[in-house]
C-alpha atoms as a PDB file:
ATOM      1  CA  UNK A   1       0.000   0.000   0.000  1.00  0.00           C
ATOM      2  CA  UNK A   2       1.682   3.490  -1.071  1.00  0.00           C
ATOM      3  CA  UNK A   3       1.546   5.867   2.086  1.00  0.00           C
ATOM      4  CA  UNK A   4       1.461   9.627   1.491  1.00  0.00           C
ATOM      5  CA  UNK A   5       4.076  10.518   3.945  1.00  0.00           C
ATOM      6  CA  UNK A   6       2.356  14.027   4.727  1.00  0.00           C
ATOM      7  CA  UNK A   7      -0.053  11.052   6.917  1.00  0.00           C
ATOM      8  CA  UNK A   8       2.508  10.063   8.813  1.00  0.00           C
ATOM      9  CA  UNK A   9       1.844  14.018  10.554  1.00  0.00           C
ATOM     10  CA  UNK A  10      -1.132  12.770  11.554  1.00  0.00           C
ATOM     11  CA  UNK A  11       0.204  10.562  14.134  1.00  0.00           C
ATOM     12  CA  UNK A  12       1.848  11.649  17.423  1.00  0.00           C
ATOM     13  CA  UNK A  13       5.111   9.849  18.905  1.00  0.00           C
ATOM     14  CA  UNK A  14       3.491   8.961  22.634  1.00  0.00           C
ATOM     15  CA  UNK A  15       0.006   9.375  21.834  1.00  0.00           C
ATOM     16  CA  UNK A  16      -0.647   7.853  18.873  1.00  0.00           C
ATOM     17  CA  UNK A  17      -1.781   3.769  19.128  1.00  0.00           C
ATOM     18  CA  UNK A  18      -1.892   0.833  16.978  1.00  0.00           C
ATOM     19  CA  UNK A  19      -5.602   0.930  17.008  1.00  0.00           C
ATOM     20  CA  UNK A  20      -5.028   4.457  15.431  1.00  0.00           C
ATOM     21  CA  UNK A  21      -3.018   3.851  12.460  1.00  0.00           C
ATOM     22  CA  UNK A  22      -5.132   0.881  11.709  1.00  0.00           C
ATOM     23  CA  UNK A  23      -8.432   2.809  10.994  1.00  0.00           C
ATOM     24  CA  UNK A  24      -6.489   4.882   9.347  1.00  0.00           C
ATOM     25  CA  UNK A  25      -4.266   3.556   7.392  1.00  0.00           C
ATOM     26  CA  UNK A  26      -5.572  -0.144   6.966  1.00  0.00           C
ATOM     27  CA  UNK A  27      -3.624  -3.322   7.688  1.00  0.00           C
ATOM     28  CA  UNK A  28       0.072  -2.870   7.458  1.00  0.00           C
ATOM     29  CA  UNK A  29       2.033  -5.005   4.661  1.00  0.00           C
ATOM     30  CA  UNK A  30       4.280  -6.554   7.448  1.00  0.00           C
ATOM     31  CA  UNK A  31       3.954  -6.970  11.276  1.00  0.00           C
ATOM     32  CA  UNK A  32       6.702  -7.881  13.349  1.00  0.00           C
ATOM     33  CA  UNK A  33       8.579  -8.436  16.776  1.00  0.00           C
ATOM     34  CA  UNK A  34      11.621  -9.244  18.038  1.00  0.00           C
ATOM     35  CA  UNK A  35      12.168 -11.805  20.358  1.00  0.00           C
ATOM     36  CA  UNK A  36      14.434  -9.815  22.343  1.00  0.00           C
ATOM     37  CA  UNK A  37      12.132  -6.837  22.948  1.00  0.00           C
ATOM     38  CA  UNK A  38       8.718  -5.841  23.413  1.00  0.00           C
ATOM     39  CA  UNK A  39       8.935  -3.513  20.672  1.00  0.00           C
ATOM     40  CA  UNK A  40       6.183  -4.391  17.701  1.00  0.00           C
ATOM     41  CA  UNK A  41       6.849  -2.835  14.271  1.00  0.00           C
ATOM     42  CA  UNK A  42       4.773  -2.493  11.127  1.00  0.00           C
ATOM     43  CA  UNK A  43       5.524  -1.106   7.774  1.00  0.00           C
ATOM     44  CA  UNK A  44       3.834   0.195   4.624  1.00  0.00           C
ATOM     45  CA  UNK A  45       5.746  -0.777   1.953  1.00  0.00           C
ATOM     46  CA  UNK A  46       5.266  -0.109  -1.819  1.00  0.00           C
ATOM     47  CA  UNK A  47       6.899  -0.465  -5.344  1.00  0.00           C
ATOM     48  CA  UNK A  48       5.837   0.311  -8.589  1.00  0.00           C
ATOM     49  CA  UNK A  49       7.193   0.086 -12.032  1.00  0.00           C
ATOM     50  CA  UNK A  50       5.955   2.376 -15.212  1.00  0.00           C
ATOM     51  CA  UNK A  51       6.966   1.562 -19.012  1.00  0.00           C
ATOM     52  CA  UNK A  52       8.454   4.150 -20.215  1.00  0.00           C
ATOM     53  CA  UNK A  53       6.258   5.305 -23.490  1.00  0.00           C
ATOM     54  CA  UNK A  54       9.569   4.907 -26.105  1.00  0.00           C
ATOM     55  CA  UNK A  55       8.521   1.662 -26.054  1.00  0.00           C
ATOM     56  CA  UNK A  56       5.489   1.915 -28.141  1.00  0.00           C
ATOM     57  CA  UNK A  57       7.272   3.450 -31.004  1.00  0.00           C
ATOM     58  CA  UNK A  58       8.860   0.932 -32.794  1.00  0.00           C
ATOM     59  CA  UNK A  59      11.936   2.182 -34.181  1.00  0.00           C
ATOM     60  CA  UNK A  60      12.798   4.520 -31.099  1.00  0.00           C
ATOM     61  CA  UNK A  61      12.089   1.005 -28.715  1.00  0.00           C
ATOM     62  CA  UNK A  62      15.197  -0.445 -30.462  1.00  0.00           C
ATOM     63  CA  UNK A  63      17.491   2.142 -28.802  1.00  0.00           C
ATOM     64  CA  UNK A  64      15.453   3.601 -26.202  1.00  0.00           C
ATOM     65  CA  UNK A  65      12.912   3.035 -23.952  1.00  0.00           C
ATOM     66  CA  UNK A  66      13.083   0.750 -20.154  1.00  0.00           C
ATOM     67  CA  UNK A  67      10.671   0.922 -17.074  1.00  0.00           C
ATOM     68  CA  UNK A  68      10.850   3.434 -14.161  1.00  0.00           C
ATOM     69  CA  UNK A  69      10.433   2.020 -10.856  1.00  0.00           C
ATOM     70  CA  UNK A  70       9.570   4.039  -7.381  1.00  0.00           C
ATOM     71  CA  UNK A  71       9.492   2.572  -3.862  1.00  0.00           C
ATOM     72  CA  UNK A  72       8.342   3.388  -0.630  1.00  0.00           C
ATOM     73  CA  UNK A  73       8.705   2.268   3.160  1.00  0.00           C
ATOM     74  CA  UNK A  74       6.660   4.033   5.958  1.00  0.00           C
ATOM     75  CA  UNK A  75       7.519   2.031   9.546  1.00  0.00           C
ATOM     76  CA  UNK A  76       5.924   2.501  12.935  1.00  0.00           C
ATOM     77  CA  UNK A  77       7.307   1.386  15.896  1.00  0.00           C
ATOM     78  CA  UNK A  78       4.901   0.764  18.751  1.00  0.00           C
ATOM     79  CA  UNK A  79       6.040  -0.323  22.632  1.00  0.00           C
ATOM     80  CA  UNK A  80       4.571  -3.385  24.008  1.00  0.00           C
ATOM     81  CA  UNK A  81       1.405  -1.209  24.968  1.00  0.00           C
ATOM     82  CA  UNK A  82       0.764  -0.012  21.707  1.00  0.00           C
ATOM     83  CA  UNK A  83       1.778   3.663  21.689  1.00  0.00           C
ATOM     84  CA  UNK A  84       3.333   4.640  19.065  1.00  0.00           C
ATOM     85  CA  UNK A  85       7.178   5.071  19.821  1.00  0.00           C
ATOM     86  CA  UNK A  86       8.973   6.365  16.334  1.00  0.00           C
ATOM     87  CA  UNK A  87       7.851   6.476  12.249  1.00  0.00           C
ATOM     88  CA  UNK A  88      10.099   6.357   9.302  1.00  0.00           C
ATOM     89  CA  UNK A  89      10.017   7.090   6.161  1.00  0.00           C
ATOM     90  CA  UNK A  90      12.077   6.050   2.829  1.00  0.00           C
ATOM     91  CA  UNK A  91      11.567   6.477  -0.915  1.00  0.00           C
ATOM     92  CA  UNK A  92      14.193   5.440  -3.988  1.00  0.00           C
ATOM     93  CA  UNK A  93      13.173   5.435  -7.693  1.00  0.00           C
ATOM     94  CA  UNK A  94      15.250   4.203 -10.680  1.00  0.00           C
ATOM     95  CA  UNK A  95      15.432   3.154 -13.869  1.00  0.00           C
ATOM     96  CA  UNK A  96      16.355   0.947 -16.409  1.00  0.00           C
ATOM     97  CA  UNK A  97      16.623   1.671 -20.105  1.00  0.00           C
ATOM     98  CA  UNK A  98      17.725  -0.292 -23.264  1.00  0.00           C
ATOM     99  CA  UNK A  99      21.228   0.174 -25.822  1.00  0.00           C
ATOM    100  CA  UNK A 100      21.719   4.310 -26.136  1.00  0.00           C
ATOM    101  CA  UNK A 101      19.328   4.909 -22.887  1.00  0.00           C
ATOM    102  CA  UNK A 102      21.516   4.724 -19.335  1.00  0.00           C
ATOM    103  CA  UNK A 103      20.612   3.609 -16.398  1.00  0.00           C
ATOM    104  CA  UNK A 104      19.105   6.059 -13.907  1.00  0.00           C
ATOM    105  CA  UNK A 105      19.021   5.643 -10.321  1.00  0.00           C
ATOM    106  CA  UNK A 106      17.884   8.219  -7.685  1.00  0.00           C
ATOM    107  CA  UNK A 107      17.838   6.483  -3.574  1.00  0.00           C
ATOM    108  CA  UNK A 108      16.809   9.277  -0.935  1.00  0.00           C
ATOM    109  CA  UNK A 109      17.709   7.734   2.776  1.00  0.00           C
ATOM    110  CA  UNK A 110      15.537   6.855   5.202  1.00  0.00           C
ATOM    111  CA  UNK A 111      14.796   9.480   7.356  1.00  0.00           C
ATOM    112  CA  UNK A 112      12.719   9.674  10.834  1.00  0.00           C
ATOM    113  CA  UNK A 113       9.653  11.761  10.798  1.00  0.00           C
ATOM    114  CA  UNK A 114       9.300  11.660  14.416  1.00  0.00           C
END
């Protein structure tokens, strides 16, 4: 599920609870805890991929053309209670192209919100 990340503002480190991301946000992609810590963590993650429209032209597709691909993470962490401890957030894009096209790649870190 692609997150804006303007929504992760709508959450408040301390305050904030599972229950409260859930409605909404929906269910998360992944749930998980370690076993050494009470800590529970769920993340949004995304990725998409887009032809690039080269590709439909037949003589340009020979030399041109590829797929651009975006991804995104948005992570809560909650304590053992369910308040929201921390978010993150982290977006990278890139793509791929064919012969005279190069390879483009653009990763932003991932940064916390909160």
């Amino acid at each position: 599920m692609k997150v804006n990340p303007n929504r992760i503002n709508d959450f408040t480190v301390g305050k904030s609870t599972c229950d409260d991301v859930l409605a909404s946000l929906g269910p998360p992609t992944q749930r998980y805890t370690k076993p050494d810590d009470d800590m529970t963590r769920w993340l949004y993650t995304y990725a998409g991929v887009q032809a690039r429209p080269e590709n439909l032209i037949p003589v340009v597709n020979a030399f041109a053309g590829g797929v651009d691909v975006q991804s995104s993470v948005v992570g809560f962490r909650f304590t053992k209670d369910c308040i929201l401890e921390k978010t993150i957030y982290s977006t990278s894009g890139m793509g791929g192209g064919r012969n005279l096209e190069s390879v483009n790649q653009e990763r932003k870190p991932v940064r916390e919100v909160k």
